[in-house]
PDB file of N, CA and C in Angstrom:
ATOM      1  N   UNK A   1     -36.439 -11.017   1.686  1.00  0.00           N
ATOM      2  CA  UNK A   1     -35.560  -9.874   1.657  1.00  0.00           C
ATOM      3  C   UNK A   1     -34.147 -10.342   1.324  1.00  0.00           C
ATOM      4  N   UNK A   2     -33.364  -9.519   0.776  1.00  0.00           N
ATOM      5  CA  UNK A   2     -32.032  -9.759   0.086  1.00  0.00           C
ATOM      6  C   UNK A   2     -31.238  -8.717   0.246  1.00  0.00           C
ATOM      7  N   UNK A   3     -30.196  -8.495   0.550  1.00  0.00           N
ATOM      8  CA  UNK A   3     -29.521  -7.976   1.527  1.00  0.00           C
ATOM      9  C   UNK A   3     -27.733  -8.409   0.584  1.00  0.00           C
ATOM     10  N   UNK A   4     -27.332  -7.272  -0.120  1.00  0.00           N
ATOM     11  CA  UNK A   4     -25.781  -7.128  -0.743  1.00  0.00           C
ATOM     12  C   UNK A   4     -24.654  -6.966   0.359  1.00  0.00           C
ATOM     13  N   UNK A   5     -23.923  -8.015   0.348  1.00  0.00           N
ATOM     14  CA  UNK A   5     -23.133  -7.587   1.200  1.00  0.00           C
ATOM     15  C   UNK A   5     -21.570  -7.692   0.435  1.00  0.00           C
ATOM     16  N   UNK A   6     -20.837  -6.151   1.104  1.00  0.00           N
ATOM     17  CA  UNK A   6     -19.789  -6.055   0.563  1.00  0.00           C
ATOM     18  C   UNK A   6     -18.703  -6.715   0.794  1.00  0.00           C
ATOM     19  N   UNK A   7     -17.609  -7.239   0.367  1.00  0.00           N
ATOM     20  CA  UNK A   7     -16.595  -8.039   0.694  1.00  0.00           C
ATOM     21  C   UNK A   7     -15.447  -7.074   1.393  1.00  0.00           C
ATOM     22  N   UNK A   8     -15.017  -7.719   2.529  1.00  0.00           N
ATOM     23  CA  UNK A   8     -14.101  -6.744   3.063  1.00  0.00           C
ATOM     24  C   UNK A   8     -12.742  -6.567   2.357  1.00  0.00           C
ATOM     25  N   UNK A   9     -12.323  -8.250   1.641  1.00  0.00           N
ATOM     26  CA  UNK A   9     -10.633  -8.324   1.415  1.00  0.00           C
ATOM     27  C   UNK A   9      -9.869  -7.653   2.013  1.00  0.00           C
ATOM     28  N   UNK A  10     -10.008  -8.201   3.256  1.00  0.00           N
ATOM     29  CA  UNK A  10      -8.682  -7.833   4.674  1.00  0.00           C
ATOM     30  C   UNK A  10      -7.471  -8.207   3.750  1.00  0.00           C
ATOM     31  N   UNK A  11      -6.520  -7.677   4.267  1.00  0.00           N
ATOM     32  CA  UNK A  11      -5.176  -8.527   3.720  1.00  0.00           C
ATOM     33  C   UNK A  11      -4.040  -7.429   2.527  1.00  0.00           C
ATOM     34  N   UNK A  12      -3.173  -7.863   2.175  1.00  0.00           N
ATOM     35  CA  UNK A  12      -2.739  -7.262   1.324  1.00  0.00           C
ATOM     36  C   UNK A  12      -3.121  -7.621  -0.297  1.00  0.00           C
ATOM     37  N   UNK A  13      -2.982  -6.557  -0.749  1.00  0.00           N
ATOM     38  CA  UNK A  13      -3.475  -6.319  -2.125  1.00  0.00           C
ATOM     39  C   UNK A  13      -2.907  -5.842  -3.015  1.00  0.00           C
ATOM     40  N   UNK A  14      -2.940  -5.820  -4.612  1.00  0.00           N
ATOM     41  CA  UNK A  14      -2.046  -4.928  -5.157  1.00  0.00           C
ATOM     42  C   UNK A  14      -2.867  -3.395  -5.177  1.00  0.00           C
ATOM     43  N   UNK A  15      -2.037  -2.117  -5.292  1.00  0.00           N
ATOM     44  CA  UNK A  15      -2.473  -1.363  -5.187  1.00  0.00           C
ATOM     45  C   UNK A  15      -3.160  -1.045  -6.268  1.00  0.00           C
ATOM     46  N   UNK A  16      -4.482  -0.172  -6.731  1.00  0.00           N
ATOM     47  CA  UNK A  16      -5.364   0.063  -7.834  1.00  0.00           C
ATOM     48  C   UNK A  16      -5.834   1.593  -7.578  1.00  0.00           C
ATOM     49  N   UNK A  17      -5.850   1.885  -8.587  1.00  0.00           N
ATOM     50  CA  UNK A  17      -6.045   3.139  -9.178  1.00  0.00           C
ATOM     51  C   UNK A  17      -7.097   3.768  -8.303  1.00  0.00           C
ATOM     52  N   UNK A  18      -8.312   2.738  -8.102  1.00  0.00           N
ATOM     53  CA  UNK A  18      -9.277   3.552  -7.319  1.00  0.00           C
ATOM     54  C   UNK A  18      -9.067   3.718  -5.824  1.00  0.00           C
ATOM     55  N   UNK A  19      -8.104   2.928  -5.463  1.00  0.00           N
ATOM     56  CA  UNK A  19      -7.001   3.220  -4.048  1.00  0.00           C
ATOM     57  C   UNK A  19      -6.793   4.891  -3.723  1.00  0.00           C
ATOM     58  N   UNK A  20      -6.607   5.363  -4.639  1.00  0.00           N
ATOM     59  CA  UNK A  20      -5.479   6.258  -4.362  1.00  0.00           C
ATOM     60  C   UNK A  20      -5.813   7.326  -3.604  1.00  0.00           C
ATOM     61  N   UNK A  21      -7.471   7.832  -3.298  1.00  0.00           N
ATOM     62  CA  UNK A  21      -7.908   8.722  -2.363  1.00  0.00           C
ATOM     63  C   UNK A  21      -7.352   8.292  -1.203  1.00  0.00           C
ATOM     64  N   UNK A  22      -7.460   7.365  -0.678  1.00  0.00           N
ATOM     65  CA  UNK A  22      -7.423   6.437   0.630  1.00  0.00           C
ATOM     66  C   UNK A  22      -5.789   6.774   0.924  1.00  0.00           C
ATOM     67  N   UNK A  23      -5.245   6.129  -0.094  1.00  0.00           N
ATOM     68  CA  UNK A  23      -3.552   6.090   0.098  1.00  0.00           C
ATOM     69  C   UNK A  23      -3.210   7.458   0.185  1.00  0.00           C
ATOM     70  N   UNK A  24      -3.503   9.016  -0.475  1.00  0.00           N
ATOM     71  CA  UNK A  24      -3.432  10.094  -0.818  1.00  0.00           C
ATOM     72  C   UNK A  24      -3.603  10.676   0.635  1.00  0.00           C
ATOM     73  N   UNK A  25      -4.685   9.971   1.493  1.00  0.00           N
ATOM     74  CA  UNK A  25      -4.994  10.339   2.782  1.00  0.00           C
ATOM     75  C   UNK A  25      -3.739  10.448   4.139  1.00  0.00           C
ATOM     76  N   UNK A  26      -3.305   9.119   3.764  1.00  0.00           N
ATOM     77  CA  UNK A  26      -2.921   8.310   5.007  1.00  0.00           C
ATOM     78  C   UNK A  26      -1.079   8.733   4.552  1.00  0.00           C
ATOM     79  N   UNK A  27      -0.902   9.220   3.409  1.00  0.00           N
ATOM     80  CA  UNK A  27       0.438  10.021   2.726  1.00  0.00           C
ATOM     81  C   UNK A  27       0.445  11.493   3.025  1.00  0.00           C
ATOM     82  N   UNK A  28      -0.776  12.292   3.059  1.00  0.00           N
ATOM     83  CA  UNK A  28      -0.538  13.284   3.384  1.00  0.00           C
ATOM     84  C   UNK A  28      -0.601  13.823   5.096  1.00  0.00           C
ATOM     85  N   UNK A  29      -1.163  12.785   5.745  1.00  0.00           N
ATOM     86  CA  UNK A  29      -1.261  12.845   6.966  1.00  0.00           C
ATOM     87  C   UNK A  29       0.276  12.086   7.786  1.00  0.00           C
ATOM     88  N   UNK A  30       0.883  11.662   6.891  1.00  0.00           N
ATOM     89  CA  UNK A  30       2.245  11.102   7.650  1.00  0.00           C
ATOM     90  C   UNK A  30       3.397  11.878   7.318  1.00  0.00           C
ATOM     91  N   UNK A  31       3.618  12.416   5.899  1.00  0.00           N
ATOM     92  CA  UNK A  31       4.318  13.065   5.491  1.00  0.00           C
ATOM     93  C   UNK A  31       4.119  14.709   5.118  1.00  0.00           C
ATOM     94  N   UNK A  32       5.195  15.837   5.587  1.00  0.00           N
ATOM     95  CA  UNK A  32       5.375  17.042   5.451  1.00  0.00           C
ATOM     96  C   UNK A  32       5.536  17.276   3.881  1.00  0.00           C
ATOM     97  N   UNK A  33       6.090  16.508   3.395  1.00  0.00           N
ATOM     98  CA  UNK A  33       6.202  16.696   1.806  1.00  0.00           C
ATOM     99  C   UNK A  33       6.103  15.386   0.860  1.00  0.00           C
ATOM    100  N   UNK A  34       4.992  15.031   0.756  1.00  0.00           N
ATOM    101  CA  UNK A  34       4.333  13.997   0.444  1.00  0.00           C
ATOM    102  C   UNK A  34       4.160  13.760  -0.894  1.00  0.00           C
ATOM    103  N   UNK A  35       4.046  12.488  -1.708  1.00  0.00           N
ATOM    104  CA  UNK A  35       4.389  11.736  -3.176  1.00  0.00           C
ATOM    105  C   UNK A  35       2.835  12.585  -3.451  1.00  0.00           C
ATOM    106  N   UNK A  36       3.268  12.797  -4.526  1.00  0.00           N
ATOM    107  CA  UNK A  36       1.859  13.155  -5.012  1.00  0.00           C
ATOM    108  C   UNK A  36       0.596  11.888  -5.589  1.00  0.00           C
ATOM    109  N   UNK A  37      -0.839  12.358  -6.066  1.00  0.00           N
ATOM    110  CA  UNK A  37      -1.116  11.157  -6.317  1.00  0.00           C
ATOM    111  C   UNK A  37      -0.633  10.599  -7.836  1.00  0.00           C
ATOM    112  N   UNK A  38      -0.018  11.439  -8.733  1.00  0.00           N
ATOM    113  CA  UNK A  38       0.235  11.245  -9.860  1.00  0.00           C
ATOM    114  C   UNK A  38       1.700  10.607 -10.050  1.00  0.00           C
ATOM    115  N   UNK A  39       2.537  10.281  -8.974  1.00  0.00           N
ATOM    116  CA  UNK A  39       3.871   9.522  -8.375  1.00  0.00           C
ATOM    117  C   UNK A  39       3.238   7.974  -8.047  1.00  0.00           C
ATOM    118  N   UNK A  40       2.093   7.911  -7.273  1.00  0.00           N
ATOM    119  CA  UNK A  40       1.574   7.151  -6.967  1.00  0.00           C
ATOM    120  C   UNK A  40       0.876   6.161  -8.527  1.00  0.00           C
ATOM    121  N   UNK A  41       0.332   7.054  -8.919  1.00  0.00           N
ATOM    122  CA  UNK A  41      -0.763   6.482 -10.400  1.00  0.00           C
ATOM    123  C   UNK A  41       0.687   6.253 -11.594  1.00  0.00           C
ATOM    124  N   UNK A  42       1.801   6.621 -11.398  1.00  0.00           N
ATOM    125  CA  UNK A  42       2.555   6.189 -12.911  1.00  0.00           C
ATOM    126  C   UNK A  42       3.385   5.065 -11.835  1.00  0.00           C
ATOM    127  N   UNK A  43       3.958   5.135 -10.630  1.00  0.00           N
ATOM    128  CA  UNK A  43       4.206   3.790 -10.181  1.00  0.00           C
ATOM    129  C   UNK A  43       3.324   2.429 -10.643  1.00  0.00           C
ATOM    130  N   UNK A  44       1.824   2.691 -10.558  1.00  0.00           N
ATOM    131  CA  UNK A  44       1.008   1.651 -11.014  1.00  0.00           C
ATOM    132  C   UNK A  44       1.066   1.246 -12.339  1.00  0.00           C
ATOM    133  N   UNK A  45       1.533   2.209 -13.032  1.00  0.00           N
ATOM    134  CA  UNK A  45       1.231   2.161 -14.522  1.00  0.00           C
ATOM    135  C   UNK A  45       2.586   1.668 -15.511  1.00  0.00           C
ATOM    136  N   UNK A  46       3.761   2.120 -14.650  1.00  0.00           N
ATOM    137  CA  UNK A  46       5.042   1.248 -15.161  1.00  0.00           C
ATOM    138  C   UNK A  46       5.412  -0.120 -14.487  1.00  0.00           C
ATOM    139  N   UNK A  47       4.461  -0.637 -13.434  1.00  0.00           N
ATOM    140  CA  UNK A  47       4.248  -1.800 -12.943  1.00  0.00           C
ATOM    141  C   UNK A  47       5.452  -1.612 -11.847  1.00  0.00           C
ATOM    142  N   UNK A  48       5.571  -0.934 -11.225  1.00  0.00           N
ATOM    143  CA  UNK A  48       6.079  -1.347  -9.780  1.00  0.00           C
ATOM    144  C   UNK A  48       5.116  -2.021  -9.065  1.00  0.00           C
ATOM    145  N   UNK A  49       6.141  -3.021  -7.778  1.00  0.00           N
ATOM    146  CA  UNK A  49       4.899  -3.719  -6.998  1.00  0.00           C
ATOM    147  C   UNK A  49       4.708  -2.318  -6.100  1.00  0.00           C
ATOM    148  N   UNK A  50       3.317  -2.322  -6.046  1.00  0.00           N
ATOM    149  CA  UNK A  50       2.529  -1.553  -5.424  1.00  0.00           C
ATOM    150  C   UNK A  50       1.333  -2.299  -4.696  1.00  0.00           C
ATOM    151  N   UNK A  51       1.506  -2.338  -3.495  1.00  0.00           N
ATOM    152  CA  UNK A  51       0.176  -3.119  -2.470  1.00  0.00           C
ATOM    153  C   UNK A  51      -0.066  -2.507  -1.235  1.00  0.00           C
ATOM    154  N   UNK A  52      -1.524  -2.822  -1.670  1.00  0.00           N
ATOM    155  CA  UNK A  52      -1.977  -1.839   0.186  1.00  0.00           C
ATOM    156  C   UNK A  52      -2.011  -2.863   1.190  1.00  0.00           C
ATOM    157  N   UNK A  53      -2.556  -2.517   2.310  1.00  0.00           N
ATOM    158  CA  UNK A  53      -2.727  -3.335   3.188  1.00  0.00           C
ATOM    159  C   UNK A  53      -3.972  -2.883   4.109  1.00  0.00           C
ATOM    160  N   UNK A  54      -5.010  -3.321   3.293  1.00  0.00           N
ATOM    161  CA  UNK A  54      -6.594  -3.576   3.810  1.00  0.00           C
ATOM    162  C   UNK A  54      -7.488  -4.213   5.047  1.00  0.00           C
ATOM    163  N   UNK A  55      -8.095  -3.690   5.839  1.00  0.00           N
ATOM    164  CA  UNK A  55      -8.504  -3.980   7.386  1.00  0.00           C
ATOM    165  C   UNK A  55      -9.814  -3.534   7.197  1.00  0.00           C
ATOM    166  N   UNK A  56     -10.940  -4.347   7.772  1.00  0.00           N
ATOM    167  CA  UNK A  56     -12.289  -3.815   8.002  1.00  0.00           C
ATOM    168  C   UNK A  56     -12.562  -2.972   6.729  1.00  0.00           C
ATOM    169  N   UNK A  57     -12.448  -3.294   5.265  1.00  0.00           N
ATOM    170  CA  UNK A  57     -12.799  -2.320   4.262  1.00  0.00           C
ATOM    171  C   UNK A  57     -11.617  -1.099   4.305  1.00  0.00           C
ATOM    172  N   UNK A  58     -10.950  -0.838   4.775  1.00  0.00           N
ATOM    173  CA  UNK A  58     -10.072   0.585   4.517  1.00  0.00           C
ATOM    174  C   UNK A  58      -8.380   0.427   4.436  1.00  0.00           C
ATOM    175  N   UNK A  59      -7.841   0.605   3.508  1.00  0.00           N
ATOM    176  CA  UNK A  59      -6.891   1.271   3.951  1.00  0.00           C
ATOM    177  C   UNK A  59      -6.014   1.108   5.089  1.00  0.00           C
ATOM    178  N   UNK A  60      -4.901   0.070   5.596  1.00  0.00           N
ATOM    179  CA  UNK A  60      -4.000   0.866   6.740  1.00  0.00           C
ATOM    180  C   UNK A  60      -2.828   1.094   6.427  1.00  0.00           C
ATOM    181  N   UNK A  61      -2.448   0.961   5.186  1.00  0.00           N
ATOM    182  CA  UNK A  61      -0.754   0.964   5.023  1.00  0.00           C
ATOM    183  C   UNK A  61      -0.408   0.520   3.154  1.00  0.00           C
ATOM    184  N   UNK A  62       0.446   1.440   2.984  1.00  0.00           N
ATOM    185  CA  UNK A  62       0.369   0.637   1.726  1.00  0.00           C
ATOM    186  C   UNK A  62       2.749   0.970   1.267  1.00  0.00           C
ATOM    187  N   UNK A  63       2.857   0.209   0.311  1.00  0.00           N
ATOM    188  CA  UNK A  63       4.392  -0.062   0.160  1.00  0.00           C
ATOM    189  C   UNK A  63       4.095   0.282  -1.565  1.00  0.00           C
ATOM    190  N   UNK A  64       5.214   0.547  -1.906  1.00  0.00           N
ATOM    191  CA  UNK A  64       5.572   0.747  -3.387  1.00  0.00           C
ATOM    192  C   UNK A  64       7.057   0.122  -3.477  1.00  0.00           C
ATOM    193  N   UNK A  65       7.416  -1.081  -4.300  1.00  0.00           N
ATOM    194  CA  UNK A  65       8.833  -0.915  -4.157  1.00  0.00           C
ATOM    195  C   UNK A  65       8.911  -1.490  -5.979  1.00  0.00           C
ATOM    196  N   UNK A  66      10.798  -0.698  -6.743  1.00  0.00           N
ATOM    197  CA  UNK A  66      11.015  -0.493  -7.872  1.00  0.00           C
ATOM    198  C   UNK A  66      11.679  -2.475  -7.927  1.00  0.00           C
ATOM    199  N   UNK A  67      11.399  -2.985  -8.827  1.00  0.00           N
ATOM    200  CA  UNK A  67      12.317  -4.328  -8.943  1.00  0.00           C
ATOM    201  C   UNK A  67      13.362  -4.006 -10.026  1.00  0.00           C
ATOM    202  N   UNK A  68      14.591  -4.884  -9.954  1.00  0.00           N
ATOM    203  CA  UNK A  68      15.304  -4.839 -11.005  1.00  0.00           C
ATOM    204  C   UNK A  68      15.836  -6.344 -10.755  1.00  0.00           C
ATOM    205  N   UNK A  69      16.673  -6.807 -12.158  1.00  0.00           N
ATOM    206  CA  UNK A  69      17.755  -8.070 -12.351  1.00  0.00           C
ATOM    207  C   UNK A  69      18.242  -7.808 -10.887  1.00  0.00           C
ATOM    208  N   UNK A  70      18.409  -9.063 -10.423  1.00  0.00           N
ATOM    209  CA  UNK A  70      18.926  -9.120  -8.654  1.00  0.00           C
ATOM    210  C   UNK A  70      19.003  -7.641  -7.677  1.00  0.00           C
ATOM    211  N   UNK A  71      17.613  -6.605  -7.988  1.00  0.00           N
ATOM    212  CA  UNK A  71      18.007  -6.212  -7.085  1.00  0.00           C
ATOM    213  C   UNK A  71      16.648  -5.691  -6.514  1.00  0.00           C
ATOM    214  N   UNK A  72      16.321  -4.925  -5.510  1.00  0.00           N
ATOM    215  CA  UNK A  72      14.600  -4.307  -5.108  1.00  0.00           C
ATOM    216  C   UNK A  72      14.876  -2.982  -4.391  1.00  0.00           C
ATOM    217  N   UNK A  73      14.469  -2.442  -4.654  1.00  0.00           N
ATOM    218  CA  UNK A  73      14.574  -0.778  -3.193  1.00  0.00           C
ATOM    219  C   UNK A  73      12.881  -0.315  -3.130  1.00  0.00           C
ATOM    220  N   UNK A  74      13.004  -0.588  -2.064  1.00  0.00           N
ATOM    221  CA  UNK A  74      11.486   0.313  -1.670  1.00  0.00           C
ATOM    222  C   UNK A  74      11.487   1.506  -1.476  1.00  0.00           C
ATOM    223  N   UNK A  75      10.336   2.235  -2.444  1.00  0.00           N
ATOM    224  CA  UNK A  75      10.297   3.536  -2.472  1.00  0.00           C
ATOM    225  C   UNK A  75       9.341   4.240  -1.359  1.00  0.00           C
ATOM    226  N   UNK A  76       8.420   3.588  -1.265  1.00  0.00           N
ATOM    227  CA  UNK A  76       7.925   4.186   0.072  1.00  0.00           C
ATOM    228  C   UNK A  76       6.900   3.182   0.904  1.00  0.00           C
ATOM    229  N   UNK A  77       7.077   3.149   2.215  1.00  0.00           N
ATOM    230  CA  UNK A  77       6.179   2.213   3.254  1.00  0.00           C
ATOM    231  C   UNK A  77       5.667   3.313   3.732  1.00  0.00           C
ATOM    232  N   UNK A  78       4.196   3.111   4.058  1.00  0.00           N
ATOM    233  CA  UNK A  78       3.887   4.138   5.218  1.00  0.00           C
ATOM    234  C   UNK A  78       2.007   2.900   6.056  1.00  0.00           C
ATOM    235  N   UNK A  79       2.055   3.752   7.206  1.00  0.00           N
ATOM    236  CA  UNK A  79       1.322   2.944   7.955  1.00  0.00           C
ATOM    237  C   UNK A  79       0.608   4.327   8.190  1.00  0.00           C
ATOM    238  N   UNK A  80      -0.893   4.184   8.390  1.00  0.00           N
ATOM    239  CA  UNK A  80      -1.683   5.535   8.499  1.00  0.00           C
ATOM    240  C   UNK A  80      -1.527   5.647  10.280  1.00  0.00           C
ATOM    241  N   UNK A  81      -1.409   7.014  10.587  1.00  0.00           N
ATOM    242  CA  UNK A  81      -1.008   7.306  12.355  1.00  0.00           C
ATOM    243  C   UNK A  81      -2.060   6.271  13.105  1.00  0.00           C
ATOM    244  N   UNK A  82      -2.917   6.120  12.952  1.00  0.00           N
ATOM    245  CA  UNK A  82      -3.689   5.622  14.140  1.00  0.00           C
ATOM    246  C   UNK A  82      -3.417   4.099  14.112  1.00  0.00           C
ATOM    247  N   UNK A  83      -3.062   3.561  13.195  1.00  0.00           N
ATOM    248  CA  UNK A  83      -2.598   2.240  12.856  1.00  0.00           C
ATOM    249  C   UNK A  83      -1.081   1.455  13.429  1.00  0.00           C
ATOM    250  N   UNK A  84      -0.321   2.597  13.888  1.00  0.00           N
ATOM    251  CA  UNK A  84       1.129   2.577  13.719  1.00  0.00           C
ATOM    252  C   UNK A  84       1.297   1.640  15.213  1.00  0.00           C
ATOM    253  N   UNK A  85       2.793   1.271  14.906  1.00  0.00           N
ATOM    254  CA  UNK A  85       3.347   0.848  16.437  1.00  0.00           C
ATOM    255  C   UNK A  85       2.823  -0.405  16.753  1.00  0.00           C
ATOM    256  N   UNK A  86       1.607  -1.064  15.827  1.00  0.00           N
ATOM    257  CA  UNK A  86       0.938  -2.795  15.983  1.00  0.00           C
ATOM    258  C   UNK A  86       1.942  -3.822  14.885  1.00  0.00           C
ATOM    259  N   UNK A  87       2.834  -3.471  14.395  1.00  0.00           N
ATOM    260  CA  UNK A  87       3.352  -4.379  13.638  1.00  0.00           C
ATOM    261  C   UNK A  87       3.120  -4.492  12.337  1.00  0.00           C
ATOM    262  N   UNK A  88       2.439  -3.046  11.552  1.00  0.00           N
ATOM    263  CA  UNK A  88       1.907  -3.661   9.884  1.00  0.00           C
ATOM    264  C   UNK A  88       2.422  -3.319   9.166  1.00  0.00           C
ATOM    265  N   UNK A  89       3.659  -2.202   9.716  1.00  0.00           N
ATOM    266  CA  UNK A  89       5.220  -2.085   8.712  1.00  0.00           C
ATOM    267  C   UNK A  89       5.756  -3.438   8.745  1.00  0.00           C
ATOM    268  N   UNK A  90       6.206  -3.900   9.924  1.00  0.00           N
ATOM    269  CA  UNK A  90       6.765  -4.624   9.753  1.00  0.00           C
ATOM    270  C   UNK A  90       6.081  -5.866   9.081  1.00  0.00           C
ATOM    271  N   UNK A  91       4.789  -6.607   8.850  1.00  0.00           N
ATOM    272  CA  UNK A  91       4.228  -7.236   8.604  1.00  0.00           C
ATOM    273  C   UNK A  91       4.310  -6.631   6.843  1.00  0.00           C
ATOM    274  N   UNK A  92       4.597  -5.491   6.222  1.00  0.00           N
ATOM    275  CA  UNK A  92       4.068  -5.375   5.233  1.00  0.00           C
ATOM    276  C   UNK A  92       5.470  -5.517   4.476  1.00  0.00           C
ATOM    277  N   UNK A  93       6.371  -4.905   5.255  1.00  0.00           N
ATOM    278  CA  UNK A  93       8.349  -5.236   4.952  1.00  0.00           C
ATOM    279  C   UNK A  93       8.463  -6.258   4.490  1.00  0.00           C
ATOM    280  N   UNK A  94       8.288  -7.422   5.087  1.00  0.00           N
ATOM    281  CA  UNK A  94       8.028  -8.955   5.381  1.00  0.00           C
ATOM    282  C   UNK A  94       7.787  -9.720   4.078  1.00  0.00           C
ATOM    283  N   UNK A  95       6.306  -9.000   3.723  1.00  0.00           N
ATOM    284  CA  UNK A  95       5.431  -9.380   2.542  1.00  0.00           C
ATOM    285  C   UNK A  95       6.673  -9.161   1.088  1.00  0.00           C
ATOM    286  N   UNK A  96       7.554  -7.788   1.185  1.00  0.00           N
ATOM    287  CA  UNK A  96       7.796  -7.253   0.655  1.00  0.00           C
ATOM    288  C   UNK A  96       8.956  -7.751   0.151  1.00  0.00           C
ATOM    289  N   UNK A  97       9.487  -8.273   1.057  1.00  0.00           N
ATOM    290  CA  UNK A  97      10.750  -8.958   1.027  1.00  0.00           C
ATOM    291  C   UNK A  97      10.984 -10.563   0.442  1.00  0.00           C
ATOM    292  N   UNK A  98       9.850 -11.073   0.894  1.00  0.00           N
ATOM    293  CA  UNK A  98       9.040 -12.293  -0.045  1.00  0.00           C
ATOM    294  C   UNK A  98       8.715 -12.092  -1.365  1.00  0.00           C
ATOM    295  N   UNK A  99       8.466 -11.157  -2.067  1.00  0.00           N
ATOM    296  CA  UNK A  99       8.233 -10.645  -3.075  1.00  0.00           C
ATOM    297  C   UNK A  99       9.617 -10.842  -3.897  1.00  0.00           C
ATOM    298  N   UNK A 100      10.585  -9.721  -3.221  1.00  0.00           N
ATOM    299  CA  UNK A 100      11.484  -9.485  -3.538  1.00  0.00           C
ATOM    300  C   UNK A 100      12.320 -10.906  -4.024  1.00  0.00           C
ATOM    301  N   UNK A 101      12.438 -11.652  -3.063  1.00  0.00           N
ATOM    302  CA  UNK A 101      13.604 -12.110  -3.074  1.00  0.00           C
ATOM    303  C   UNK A 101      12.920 -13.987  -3.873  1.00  0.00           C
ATOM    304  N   UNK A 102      11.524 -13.550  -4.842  1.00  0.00           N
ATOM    305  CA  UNK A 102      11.152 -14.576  -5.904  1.00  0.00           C
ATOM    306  C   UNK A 102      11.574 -13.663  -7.208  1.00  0.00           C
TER     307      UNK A 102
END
């Protein structure tokens, strides 16, 4: 017997197109007036860094931020509610800022 097993890739990731249900989720459940997914899909597509941050197969958080010549602004962090308050903003800030500042 043979038996497929899926790969979890815990960790952060860049964000991908087939993301975006997941992210679409955890955006409309945090925010009252929330990025749409088509804000989300041309961020990917003019190459902002865009990365989620993946646990047990899903989704807990994902960052978008714009780069320029010496400079970075993040456009949006969010951590899905049930996730919040353990450290994976700040863990994902972190990432972000490492990014940034190569």
């Amino acid at each position: 017997m043979s038996a497929v097993i899926e790969p979890q890739h815990d960790g952060l990731l860049p964000m991908r197109m087939d993301d975006l249900d997941e992210v679409m989720a955890i955006e409309t459940a945090v925010y009252p007036f929330s990025w749409t997914e088509g804000i989300f899909a041309d961020c990917i597509k003019v190459g902002y860094s865009c990365w989620v941050y993946r646990e047990q197969g899903e989704i807990r958080g994902y960052c978008v931020m714009a780069l320029g010549p010496g400079e970075a602004h993040i456009l949006t962090l969010c951590v899905h509610p049930a996730f919040q308050r353990r450290g994976l903003a700040r863990m994902i800030m972190n990432f972000m800022l490492k990014l940034a500042r190569k």
